[in-house]
C-alpha atoms as a PDB file:
ATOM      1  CA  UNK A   1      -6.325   8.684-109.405  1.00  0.00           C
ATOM      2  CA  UNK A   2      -4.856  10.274-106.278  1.00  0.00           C
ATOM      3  CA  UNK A   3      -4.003  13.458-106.158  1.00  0.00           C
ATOM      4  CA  UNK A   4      -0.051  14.097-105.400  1.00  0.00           C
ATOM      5  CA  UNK A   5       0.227  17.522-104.830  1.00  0.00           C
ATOM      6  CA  UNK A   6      -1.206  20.452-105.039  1.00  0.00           C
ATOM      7  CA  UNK A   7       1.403  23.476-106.012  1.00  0.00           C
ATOM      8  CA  UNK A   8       0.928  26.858-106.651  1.00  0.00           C
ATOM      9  CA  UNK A   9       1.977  26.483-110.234  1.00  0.00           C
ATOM     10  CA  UNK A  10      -0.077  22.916-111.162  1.00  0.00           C
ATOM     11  CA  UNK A  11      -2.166  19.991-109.846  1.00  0.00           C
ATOM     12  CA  UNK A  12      -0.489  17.000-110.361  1.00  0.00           C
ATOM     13  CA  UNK A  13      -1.884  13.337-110.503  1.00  0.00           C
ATOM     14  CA  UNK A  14      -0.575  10.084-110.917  1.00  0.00           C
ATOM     15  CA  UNK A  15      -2.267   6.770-111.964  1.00  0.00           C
ATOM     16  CA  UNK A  16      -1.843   3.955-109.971  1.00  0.00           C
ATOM     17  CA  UNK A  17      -0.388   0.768-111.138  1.00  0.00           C
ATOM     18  CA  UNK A  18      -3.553  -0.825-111.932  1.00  0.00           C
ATOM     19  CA  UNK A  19      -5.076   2.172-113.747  1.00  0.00           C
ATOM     20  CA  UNK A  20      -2.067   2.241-115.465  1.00  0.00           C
ATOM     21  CA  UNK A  21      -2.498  -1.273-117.145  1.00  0.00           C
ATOM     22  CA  UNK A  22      -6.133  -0.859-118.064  1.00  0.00           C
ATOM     23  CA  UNK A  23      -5.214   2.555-119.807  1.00  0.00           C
ATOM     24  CA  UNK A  24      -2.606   0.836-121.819  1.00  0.00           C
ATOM     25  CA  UNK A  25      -5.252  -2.115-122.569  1.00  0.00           C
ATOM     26  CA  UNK A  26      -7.945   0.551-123.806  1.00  0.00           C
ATOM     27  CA  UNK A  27      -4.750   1.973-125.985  1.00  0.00           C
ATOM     28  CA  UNK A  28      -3.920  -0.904-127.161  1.00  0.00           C
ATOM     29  CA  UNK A  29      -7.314  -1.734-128.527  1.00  0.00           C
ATOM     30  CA  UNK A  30      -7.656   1.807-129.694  1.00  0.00           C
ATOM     31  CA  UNK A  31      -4.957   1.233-132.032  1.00  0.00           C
ATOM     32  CA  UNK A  32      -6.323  -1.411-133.837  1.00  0.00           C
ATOM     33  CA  UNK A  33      -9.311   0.950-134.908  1.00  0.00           C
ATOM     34  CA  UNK A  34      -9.510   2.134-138.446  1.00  0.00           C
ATOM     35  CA  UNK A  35      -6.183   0.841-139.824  1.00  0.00           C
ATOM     36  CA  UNK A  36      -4.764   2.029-136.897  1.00  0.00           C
ATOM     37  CA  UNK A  37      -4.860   5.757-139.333  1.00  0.00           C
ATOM     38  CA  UNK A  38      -4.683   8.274-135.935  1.00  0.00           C
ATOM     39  CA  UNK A  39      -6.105  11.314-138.362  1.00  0.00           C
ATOM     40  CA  UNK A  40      -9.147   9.064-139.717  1.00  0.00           C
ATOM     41  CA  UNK A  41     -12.573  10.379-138.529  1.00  0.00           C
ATOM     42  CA  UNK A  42     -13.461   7.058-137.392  1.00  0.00           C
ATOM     43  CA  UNK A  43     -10.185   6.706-135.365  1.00  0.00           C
ATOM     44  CA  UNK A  44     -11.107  10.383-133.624  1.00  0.00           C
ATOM     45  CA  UNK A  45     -14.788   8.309-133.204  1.00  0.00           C
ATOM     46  CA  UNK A  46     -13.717   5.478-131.378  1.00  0.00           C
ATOM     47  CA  UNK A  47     -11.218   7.383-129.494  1.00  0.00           C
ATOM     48  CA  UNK A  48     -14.451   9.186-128.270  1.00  0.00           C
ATOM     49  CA  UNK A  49     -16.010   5.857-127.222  1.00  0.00           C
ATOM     50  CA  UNK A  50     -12.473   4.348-125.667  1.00  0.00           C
ATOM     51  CA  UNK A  51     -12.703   7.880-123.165  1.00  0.00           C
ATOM     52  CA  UNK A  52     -15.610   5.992-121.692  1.00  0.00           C
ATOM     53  CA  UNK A  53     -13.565   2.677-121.008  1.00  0.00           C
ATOM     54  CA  UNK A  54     -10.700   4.588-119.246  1.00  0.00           C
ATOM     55  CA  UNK A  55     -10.886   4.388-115.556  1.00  0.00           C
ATOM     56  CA  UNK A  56     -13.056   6.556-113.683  1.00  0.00           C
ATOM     57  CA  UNK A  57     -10.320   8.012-111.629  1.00  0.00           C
ATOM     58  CA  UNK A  58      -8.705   9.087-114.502  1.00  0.00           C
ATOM     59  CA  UNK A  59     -11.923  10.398-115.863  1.00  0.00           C
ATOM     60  CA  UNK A  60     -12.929  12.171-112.513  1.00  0.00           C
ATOM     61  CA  UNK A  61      -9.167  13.709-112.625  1.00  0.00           C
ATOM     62  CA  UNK A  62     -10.314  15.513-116.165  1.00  0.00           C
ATOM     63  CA  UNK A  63     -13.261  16.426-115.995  1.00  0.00           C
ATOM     64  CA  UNK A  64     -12.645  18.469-113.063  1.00  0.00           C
ATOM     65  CA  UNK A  65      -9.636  20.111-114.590  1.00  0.00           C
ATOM     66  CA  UNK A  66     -12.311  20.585-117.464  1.00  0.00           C
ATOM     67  CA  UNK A  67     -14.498  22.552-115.102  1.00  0.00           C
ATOM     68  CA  UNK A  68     -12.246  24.288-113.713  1.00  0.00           C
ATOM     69  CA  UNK A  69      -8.781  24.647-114.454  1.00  0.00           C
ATOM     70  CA  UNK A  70      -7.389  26.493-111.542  1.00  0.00           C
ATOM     71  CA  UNK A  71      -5.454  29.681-111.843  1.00  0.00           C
ATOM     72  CA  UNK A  72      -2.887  28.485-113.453  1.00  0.00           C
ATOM     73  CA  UNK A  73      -4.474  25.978-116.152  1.00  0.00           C
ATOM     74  CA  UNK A  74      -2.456  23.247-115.306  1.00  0.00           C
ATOM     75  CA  UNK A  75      -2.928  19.486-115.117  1.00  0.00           C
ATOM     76  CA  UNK A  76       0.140  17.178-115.030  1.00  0.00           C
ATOM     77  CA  UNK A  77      -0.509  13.089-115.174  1.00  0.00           C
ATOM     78  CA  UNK A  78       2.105  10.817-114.465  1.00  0.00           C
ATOM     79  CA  UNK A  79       2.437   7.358-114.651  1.00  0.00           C
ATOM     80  CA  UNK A  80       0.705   6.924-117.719  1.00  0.00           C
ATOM     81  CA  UNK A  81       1.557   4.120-120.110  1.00  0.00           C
ATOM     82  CA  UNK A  82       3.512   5.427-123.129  1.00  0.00           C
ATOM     83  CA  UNK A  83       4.500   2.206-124.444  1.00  0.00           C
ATOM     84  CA  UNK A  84       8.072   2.656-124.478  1.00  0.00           C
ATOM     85  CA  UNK A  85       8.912  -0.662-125.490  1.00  0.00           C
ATOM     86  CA  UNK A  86       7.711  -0.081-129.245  1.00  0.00           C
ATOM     87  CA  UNK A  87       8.931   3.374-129.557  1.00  0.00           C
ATOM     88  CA  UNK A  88      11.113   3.667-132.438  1.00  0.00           C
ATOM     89  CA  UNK A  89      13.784   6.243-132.733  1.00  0.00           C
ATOM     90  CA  UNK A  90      13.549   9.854-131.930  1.00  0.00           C
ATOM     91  CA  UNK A  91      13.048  11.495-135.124  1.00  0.00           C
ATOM     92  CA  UNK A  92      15.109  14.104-136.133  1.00  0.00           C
ATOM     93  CA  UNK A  93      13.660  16.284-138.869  1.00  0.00           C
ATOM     94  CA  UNK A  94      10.963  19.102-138.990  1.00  0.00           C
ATOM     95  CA  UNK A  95       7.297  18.091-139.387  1.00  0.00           C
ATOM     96  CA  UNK A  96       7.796  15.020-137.552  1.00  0.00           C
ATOM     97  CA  UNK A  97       3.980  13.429-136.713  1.00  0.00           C
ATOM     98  CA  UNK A  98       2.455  10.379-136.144  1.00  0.00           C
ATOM     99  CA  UNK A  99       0.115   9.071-138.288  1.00  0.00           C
ATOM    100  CA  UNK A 100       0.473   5.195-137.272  1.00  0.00           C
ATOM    101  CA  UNK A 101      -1.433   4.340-133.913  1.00  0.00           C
ATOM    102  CA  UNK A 102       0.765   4.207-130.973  1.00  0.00           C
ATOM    103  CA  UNK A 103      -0.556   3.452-127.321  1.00  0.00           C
ATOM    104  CA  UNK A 104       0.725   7.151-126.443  1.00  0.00           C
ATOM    105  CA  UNK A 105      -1.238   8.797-130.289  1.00  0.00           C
ATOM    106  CA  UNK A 106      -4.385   6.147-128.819  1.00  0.00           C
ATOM    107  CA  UNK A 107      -3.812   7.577-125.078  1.00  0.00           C
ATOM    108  CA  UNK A 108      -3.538  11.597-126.147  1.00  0.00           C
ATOM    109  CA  UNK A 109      -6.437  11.288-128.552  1.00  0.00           C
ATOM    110  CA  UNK A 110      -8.547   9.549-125.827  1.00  0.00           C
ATOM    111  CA  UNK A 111      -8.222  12.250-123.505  1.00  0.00           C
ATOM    112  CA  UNK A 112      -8.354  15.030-125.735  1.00  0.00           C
ATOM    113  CA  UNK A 113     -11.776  13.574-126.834  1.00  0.00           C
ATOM    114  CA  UNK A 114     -12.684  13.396-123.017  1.00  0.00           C
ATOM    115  CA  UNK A 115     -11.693  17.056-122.798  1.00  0.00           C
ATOM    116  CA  UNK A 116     -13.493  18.396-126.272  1.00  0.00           C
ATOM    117  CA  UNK A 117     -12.849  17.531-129.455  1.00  0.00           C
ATOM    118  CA  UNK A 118      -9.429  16.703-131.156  1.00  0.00           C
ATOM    119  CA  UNK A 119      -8.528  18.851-133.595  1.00  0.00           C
ATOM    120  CA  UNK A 120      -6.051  20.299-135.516  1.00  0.00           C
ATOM    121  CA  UNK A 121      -4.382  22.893-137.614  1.00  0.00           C
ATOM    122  CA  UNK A 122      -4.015  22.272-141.359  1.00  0.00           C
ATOM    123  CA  UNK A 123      -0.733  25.013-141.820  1.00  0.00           C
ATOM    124  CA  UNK A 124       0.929  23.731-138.973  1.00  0.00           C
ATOM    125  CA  UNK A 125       2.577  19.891-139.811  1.00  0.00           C
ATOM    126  CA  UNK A 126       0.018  19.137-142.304  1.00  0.00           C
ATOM    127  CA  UNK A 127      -2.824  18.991-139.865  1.00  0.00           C
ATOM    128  CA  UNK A 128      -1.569  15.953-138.045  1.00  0.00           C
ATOM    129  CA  UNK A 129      -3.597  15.241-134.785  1.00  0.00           C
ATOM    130  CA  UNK A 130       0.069  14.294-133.016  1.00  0.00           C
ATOM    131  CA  UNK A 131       2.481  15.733-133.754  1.00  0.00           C
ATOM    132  CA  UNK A 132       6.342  15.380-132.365  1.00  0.00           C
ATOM    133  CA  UNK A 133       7.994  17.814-130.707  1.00  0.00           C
ATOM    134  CA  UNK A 134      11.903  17.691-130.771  1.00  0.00           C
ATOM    135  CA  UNK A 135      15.108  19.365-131.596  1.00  0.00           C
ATOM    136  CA  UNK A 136      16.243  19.164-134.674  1.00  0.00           C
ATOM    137  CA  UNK A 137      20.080  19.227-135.300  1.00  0.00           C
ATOM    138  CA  UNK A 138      21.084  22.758-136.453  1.00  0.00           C
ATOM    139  CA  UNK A 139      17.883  24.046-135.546  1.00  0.00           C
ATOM    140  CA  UNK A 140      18.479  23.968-131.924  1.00  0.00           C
ATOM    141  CA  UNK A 141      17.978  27.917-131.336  1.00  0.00           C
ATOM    142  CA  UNK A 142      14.851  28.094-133.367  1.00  0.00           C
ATOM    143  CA  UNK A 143      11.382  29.857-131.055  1.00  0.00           C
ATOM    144  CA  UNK A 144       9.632  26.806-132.253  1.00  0.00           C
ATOM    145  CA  UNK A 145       9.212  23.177-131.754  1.00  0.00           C
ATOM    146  CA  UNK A 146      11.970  22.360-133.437  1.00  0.00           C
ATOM    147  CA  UNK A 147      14.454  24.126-131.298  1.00  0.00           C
ATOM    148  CA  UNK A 148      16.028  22.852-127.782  1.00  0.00           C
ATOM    149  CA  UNK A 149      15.756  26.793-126.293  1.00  0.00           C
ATOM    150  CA  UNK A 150      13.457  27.649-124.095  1.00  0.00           C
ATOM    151  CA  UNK A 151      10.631  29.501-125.913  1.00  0.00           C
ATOM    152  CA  UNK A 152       9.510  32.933-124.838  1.00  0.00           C
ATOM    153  CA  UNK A 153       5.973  33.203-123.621  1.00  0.00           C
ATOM    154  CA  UNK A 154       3.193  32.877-126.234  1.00  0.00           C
ATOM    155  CA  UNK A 155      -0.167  31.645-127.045  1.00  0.00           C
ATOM    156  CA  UNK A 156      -0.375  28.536-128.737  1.00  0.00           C
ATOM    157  CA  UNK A 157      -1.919  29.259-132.136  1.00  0.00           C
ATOM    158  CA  UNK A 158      -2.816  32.875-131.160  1.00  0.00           C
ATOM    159  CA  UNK A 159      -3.048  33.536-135.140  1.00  0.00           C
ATOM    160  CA  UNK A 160      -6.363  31.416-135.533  1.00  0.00           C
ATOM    161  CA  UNK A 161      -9.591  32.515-134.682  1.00  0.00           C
ATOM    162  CA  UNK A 162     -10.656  29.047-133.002  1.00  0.00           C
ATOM    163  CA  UNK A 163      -7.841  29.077-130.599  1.00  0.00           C
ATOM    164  CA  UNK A 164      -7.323  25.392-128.570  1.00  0.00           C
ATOM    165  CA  UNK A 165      -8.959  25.483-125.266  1.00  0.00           C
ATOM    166  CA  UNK A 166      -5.836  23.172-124.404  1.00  0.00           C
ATOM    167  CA  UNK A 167      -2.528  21.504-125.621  1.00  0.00           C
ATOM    168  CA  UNK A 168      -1.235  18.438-124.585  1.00  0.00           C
ATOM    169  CA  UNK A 169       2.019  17.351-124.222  1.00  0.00           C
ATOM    170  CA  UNK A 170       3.027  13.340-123.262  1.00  0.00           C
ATOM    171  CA  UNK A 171       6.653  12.987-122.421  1.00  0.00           C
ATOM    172  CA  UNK A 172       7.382  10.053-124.374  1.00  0.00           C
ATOM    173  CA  UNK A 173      11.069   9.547-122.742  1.00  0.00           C
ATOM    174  CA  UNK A 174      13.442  11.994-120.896  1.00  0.00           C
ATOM    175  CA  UNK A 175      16.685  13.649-122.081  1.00  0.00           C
ATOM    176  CA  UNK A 176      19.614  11.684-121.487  1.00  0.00           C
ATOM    177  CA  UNK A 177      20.259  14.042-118.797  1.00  0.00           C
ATOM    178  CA  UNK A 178      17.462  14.476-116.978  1.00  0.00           C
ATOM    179  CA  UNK A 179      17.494  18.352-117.265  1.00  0.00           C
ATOM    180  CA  UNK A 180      14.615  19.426-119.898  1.00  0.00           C
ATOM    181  CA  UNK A 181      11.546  20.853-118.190  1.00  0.00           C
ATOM    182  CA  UNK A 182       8.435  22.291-119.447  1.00  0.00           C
ATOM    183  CA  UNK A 183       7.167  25.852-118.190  1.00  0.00           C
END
């Protein structure tokens, strides 16, 4: 990984080509694990062991940000493989996860096991390790992941006493516009 630049408000990274392609190759084999069940504990296992098979710049890239995060707490990747030629449709309802193994579920759960250890909340979309986040017709002015406003500032899960040390966000493909950001 190279670093391309260094901002005030986040690091940012990108994978080279080549790391790119042997990400999506330990993905891919990720997904065959366990049924290809992204919640199972042996899925969350191997995902573990797959963290080792990702390349070391990659690897290097995290565990620094792991170390230390900065002053802001911010680590954007890019050029990571997402597979977008299997995604299906955008869904468009509340409580929208993914259970099924995708190369971006496989990818996410791969570094979140390199960063700690993947877990989730059971009241918030049935516990589901991924989850989606998109607008939802008529729900578009919602404070929430189902709305397309921009949320006010919060703490993610500020309710639970075991608080994330991070959340992770993949872009899995822009808006038609090319306008939506992330703060």
């Amino acid at each position: 990984m190279s670093v391309l630049a260094q901002r005030t408000t986040r690091a940012a990274v990108v994978a080279p080509d080549e790391e790119s392609s042997a990400i999506a190759q330990v993905a891919r084999r990720l997904c065959t694990v366990a049924g290809g069940r992204v919640d199972s504990a042996e899925f969350v296992a191997a995902a573990r062991d797959a963290w080792e098979d990702l390349p070391a710049g990659l690897r290097r890239s995290l565990r620094r940000f792991r170390r230390d995060s900065g002053h802001h707490g911010v680590l954007l990747l890019r050029n990571l493989p997402v597979g977008a030629d299997t995604l299906g449709d955008t869904p468009m309802v509340a409580g929208s996860v993914q259970r099924e193994a995708t190369v971006a579920a496989a990818l996410l759960l791969s570094v979140a096991a390199g960063l700690g250890d993947p877990a989730a909340f059971q009241p918030e979309k049935s516990g589901a390790l991924v989850q989606d986040v998109v607008p939802v017709p008529g729900q578009e002015h919602v404070q929430g992941n189902v709305g397309s406003t921009q949320l006010s500032f919060h703490s993610e899960n500020a309710f639970h006493q075991h608080r994330p040390d991070y959340v992770m966000l993949l872009c899995l493909r822009a808006d038609r516009d090319g306008v939506a950001g992330t703060l």
